[in-house]
N, C-alpha and C. Protein backbone atom coordinates (compact mmCIF):
# COMPACT_ATOMS: atom_id res chain seq x y z
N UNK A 1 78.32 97.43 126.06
CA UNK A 1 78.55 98.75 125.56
C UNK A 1 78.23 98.78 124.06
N UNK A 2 77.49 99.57 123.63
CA UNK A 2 76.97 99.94 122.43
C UNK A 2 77.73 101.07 121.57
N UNK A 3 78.45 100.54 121.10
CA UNK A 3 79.13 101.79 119.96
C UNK A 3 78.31 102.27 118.78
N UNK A 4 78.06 103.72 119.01
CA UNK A 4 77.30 104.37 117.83
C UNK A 4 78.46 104.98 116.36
N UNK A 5 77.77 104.45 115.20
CA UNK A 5 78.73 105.06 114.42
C UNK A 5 78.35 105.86 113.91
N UNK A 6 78.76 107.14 113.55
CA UNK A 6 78.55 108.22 112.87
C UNK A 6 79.58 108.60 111.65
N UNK A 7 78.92 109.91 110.71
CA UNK A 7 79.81 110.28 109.77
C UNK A 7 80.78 111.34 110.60
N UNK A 8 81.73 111.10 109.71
CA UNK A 8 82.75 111.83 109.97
C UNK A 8 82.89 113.36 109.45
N UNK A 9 83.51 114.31 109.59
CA UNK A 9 83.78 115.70 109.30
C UNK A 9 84.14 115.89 108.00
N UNK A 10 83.65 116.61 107.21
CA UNK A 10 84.40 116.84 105.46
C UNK A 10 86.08 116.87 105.52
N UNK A 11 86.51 117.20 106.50
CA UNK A 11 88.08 117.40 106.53
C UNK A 11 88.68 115.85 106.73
N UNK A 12 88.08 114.97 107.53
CA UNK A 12 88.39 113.54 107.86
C UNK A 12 88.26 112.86 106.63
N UNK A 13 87.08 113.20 105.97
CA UNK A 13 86.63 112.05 104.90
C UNK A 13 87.74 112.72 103.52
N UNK A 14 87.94 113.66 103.73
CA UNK A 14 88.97 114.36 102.60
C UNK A 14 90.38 113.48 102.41
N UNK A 15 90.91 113.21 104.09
CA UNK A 15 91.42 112.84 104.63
C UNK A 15 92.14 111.42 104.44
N UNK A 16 90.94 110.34 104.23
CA UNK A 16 90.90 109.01 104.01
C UNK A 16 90.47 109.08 103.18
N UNK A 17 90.12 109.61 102.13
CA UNK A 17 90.16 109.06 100.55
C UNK A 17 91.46 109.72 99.90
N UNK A 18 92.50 110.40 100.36
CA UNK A 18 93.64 110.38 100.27
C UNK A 18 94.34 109.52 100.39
N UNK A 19 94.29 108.93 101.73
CA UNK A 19 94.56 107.72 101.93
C UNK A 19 94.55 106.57 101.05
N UNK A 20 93.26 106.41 101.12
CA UNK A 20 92.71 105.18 100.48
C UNK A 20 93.28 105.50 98.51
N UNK A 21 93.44 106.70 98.23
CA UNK A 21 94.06 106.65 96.67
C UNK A 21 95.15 106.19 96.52
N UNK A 22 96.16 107.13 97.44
CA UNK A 22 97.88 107.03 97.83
C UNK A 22 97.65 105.06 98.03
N UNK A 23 97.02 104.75 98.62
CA UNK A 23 97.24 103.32 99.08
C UNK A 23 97.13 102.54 97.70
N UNK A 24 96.00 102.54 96.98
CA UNK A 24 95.45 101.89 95.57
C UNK A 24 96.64 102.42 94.57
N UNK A 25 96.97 103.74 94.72
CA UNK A 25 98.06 104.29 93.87
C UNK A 25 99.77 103.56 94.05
N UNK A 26 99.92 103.10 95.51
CA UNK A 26 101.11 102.78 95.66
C UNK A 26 101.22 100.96 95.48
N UNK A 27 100.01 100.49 95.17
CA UNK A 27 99.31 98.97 94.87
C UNK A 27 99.95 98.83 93.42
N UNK A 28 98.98 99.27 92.69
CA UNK A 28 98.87 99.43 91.06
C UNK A 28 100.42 99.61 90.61
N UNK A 29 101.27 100.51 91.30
CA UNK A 29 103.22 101.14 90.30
C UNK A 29 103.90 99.75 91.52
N UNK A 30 103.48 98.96 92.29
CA UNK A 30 104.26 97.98 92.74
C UNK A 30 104.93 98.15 93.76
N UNK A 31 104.93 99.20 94.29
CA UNK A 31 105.72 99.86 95.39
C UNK A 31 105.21 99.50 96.80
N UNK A 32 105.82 98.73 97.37
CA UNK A 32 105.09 97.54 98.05
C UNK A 32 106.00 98.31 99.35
N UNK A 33 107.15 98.71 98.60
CA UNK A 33 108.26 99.20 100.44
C UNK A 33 107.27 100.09 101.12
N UNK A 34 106.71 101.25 100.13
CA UNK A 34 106.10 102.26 100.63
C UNK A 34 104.63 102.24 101.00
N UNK A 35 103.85 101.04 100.76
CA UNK A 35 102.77 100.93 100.84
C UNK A 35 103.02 100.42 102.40
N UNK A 36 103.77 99.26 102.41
CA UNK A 36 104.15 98.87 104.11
C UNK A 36 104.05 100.00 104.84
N UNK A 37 104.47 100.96 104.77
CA UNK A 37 104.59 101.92 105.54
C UNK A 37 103.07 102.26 106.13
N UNK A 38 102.10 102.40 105.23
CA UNK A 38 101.04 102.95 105.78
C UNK A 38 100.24 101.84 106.73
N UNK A 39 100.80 100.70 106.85
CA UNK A 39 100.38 99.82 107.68
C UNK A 39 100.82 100.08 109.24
N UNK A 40 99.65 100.04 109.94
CA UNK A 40 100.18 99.87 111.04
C UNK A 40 100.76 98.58 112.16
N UNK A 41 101.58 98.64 112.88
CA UNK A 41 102.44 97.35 113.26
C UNK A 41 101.55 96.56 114.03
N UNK A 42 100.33 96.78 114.75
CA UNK A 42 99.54 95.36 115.07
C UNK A 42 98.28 95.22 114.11
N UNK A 43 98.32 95.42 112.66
CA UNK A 43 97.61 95.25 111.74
C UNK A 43 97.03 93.90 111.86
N UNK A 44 95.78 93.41 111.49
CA UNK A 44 95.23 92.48 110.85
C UNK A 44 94.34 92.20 109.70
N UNK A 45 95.13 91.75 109.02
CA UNK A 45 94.62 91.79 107.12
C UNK A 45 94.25 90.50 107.15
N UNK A 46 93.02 90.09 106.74
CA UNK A 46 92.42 88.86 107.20
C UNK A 46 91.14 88.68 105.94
N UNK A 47 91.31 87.46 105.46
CA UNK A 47 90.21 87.44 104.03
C UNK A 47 89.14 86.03 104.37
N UNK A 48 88.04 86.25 105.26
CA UNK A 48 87.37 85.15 105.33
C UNK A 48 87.02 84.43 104.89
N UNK A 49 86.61 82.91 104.92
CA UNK A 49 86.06 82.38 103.50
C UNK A 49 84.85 82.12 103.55
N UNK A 50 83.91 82.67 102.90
CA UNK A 50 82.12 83.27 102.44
C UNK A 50 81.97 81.63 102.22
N UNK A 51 81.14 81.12 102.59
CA UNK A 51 80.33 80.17 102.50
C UNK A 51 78.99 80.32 101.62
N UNK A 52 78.90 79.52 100.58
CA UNK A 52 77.42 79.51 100.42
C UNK A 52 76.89 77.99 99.81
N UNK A 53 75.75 77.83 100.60
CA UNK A 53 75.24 76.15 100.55
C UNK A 53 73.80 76.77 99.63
N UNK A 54 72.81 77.28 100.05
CA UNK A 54 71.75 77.67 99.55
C UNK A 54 71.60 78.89 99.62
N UNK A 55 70.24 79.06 99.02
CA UNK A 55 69.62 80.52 98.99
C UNK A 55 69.33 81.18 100.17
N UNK A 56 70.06 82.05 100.58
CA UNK A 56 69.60 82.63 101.88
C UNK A 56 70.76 82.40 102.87
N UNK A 57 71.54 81.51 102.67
CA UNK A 57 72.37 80.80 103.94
C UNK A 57 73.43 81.18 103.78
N UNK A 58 74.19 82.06 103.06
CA UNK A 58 75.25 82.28 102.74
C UNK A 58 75.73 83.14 103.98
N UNK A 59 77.16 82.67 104.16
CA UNK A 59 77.56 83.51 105.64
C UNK A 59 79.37 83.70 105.60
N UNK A 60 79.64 84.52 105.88
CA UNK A 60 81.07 84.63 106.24
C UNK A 60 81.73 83.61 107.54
N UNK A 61 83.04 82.89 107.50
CA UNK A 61 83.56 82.54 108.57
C UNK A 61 84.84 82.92 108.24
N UNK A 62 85.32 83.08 109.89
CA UNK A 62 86.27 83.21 110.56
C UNK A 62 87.15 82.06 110.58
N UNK A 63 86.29 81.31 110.86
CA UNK A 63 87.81 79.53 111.33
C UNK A 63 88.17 79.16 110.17
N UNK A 64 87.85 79.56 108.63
CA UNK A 64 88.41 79.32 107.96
C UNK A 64 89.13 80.73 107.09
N UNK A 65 89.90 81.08 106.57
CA UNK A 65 90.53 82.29 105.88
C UNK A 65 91.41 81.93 104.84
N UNK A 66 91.56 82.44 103.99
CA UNK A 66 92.41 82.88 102.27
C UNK A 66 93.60 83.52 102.77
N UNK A 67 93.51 83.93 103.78
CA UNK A 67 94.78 84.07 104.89
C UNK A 67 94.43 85.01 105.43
N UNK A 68 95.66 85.25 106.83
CA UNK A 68 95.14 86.02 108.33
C UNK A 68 96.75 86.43 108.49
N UNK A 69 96.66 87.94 107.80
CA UNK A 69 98.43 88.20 108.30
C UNK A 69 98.57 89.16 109.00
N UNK A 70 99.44 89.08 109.67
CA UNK A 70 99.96 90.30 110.93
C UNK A 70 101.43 90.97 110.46
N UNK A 71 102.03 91.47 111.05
CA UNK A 71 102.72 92.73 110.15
C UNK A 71 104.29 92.09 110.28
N UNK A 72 104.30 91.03 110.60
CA UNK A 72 105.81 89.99 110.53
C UNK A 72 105.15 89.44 108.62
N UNK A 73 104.12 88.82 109.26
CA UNK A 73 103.75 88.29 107.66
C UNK A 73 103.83 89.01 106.88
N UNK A 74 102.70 90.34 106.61
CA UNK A 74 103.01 91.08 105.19
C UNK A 74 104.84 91.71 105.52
N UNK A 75 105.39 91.53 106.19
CA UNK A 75 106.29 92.26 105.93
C UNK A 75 107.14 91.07 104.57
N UNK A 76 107.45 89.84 105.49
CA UNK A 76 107.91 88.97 104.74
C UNK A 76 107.10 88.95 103.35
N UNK A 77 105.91 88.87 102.67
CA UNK A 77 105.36 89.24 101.34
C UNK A 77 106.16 90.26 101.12
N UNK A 78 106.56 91.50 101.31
CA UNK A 78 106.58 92.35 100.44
C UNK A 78 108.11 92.20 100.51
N UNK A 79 108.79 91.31 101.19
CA UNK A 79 110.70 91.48 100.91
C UNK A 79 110.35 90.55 99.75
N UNK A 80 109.56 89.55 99.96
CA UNK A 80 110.04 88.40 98.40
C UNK A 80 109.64 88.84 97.51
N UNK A 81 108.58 90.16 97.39
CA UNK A 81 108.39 90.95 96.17
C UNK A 81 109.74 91.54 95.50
N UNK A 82 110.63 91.99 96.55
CA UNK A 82 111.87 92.41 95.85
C UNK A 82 112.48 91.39 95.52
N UNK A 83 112.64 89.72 95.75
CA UNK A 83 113.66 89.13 95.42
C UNK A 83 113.52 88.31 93.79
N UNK A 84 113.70 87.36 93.62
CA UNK A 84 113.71 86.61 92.18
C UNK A 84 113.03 85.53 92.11
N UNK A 85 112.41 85.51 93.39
CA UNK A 85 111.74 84.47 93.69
C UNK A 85 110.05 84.16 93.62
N UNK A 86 109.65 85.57 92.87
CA UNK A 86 108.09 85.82 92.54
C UNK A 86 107.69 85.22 90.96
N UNK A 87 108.35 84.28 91.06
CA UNK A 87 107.94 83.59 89.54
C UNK A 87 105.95 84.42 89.02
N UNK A 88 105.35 83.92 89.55
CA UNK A 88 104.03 84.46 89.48
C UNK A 88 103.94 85.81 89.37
N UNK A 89 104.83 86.67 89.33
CA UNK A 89 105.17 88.27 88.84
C UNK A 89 106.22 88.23 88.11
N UNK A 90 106.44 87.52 86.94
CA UNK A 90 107.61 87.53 86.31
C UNK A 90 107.43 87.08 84.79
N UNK A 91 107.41 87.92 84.19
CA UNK A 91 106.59 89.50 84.33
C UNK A 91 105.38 90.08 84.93
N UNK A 92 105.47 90.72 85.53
CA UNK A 92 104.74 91.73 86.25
C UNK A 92 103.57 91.75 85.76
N UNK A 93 102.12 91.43 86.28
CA UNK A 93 101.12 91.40 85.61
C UNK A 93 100.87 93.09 85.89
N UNK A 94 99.59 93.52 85.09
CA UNK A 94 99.35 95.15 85.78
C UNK A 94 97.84 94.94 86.25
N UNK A 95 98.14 95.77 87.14
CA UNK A 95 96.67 95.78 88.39
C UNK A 95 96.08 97.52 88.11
N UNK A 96 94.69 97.16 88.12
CA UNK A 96 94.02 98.27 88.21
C UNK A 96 92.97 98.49 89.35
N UNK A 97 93.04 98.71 90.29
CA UNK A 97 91.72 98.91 91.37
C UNK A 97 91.45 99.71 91.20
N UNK A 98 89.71 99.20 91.03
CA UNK A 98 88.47 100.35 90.84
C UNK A 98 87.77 100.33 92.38
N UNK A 99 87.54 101.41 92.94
CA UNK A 99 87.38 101.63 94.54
C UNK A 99 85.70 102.73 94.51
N UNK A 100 84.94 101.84 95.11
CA UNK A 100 83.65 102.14 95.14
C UNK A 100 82.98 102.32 96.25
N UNK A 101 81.47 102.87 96.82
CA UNK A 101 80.63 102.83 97.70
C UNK A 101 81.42 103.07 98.68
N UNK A 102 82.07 104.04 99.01
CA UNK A 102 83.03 104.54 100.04
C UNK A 102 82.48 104.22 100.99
N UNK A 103 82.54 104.48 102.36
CA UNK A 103 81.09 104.63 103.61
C UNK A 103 82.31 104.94 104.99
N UNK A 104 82.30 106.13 105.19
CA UNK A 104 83.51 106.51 106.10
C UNK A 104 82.37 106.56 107.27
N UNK A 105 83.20 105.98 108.76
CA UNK A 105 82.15 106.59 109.67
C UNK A 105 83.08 106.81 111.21
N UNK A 106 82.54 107.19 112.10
CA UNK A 106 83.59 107.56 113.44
C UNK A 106 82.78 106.78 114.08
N UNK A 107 83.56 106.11 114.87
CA UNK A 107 82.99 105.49 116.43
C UNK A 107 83.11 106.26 117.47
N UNK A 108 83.33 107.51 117.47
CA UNK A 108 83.44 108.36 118.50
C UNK A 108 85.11 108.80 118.51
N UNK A 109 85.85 107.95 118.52
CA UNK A 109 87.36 108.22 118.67
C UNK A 109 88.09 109.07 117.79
N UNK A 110 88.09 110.56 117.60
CA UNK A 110 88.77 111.27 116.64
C UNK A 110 89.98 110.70 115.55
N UNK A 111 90.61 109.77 116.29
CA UNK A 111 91.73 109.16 115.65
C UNK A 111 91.47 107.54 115.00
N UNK A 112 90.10 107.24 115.05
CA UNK A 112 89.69 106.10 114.22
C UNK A 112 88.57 105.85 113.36
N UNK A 113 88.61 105.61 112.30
CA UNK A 113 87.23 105.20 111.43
C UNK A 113 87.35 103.97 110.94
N UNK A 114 86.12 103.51 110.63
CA UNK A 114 85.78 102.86 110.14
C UNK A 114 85.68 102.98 108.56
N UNK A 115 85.82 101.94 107.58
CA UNK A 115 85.46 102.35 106.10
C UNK A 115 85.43 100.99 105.67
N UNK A 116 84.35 101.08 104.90
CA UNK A 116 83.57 99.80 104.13
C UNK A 116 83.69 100.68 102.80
N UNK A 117 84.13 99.56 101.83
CA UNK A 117 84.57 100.03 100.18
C UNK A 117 84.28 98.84 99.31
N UNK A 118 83.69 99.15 97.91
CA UNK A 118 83.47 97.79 97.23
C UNK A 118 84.83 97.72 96.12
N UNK A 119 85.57 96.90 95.83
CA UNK A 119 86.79 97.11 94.98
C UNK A 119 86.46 96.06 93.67
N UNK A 120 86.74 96.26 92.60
CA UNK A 120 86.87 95.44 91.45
C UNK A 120 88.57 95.45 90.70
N UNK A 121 89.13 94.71 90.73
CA UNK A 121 90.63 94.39 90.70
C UNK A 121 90.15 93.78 89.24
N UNK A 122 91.11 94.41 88.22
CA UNK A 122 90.89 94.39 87.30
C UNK A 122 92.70 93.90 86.69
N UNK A 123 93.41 92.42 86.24
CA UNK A 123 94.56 92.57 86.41
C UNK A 123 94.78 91.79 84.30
N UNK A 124 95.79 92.28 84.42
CA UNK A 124 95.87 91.59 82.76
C UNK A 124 97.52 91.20 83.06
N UNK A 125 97.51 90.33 82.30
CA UNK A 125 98.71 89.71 82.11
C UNK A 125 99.43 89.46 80.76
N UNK A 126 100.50 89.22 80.65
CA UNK A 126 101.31 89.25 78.97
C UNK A 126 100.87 89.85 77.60
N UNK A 127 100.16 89.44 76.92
CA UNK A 127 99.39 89.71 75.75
C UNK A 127 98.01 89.10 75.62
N UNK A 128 97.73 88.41 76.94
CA UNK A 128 96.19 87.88 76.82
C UNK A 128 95.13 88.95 76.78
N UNK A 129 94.20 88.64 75.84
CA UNK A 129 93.29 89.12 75.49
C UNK A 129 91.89 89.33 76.82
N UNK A 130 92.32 87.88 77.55
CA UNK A 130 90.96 88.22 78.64
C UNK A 130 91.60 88.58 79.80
N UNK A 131 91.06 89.63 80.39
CA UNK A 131 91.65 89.77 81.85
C UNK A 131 91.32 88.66 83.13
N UNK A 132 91.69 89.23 84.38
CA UNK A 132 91.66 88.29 85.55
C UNK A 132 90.49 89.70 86.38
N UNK A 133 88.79 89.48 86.78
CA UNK A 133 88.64 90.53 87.49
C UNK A 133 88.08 89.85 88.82
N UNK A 134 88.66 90.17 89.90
CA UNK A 134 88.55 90.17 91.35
C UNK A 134 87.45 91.34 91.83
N UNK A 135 86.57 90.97 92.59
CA UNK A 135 85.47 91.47 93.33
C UNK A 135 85.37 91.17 94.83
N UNK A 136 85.45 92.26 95.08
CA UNK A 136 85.52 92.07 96.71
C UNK A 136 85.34 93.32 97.61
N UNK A 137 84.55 93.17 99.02
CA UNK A 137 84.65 94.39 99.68
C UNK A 137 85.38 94.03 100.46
N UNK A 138 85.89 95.24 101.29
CA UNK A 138 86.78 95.96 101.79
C UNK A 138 86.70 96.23 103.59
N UNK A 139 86.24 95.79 104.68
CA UNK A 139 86.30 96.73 106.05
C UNK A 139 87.59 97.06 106.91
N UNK A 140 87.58 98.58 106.73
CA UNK A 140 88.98 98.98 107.41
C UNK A 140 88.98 99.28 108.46
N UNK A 141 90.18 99.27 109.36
CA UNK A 141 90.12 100.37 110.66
C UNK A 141 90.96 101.10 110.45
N UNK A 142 90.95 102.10 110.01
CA UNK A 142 92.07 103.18 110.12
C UNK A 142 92.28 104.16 111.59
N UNK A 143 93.46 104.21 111.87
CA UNK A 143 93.86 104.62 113.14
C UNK A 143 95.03 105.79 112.96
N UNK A 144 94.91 107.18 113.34
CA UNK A 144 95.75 108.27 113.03
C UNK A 144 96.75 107.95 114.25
N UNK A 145 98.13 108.13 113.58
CA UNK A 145 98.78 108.03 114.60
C UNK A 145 100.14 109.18 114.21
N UNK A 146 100.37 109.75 115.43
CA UNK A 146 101.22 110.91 114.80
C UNK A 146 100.99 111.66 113.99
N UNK A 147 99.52 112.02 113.49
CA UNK A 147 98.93 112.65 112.66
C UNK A 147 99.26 111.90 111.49
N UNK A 148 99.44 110.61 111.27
CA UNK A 148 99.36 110.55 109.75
C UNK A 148 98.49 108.98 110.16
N UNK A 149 97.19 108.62 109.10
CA UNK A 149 96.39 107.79 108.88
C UNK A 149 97.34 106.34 108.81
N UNK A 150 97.03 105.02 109.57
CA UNK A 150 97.18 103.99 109.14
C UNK A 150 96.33 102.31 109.43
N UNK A 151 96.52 101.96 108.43
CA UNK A 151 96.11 100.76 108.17
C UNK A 151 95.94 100.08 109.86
N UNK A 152 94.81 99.69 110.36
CA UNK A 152 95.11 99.08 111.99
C UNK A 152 94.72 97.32 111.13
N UNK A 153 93.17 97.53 110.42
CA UNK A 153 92.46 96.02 110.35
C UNK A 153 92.13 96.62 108.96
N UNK A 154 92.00 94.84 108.55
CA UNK A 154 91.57 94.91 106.93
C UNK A 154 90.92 93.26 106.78
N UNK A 155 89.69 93.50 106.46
CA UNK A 155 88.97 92.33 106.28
C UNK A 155 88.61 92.71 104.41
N UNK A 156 88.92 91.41 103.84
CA UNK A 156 88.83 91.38 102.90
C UNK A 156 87.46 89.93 102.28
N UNK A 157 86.42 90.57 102.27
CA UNK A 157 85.29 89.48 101.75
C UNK A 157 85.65 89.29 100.30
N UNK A 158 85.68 88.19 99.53
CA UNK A 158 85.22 88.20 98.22
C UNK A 158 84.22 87.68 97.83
N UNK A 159 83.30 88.02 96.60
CA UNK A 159 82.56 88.24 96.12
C UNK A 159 83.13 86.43 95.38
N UNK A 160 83.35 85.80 95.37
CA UNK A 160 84.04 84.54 93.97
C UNK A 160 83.32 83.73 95.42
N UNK A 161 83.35 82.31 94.56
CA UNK A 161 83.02 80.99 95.38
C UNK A 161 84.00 80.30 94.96
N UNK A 162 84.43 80.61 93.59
CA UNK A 162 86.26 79.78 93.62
C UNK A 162 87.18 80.85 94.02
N UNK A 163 88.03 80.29 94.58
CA UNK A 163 89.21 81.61 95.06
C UNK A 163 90.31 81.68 93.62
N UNK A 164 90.19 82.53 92.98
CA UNK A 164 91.06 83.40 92.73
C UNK A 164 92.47 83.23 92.54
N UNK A 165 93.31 82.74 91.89
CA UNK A 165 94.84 82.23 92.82
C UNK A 165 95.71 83.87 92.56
N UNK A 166 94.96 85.03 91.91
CA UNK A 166 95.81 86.07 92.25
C UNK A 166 95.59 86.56 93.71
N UNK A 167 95.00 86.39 94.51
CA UNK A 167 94.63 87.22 96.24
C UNK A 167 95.80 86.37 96.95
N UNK A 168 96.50 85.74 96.32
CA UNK A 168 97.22 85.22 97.05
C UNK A 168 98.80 85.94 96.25
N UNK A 169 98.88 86.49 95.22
CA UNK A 169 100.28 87.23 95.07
C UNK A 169 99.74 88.64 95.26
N UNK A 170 98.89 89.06 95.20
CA UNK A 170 98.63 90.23 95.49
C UNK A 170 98.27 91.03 97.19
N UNK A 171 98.43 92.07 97.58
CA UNK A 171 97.32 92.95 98.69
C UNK A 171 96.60 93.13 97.58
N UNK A 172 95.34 93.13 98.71
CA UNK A 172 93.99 93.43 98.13
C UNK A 172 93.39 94.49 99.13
């Protein structure tokens, strides 16, 4: 079976870049209770790890990941965000996501899209002068449920060949 993807309706795409702000918006002020929310409960947030040996050969895999969480996992991330135990947020670094190359599309199913996004995470910490910037795209499944948009899948590629050690206190 061959799934065709198409664009979606001006009211849909209105729709999910609401979404997708409210989501980056509830990232950035730390509000991690309320961001859970827009997740949906058999979510998979999953960050492959990009391989590259030579020119040309560079490839994404699966059997290896920066992590693969399901909605027991992020839930547990976002309780130890509330506790005392986030040394690595203490103080609070500040996050800025810059959210690019939108690309909304329907697989046919009124209540699901697809969305590919390029993000640049832009984070500063204490009084340092150089920031921390994260590059990475984005593939979502968003799934309406009860009329309100949520998070189903989230593949997170990065753009780095060293990882980063913020993708690991942060959603991305």
């Amino acid at each position: 079976m061959t799934i065709v993807l198409s664009k979606v309706d001006e009211k849909t795409k209105e729709k999910i870049l609401e979404f997708l702000y409210k989501e980056i918006e509830l990232l950035e002020n730390q509000n991690l209770e309320e961001w859970i929310k827009l997740v949906d409960e058999n979510i998979e947030y999953i960050a492959p790890y990009k391989l590259t040996m030579k020119r040309g050969s560079e490839q994404v895999t699966t059997k290896m990941t920066y992590f693969n969480d399901d909605i027991r996992s992020l839930l547990i991330r976002v309780k130890k965000f509330g506790t005392q135990y986030v040394w690595s947020e203490d103080p609070p670094a500040r996050y800025r996501y810059h959210i690019t190359r939108v690309k909304i599309e329907s697989n046919g199913d009124p209540n699901t899209v697809n969305v590919h996004s390029v993000i640049l995470l832009f984070v500063t910490r204490f009084d340092y002068d150089t920031p921390h910037i994260i590059s990475y795209e984005r593939k979502d499944t968003l799934i309406k449920k009860n009329g309100q948009w949520k998070l189903l899948r989230r593949e997170v590629i990065l753009d780095h060949s060293l990882t980063p050690y913020l993708i690991y206190t942060r959603f991305l």
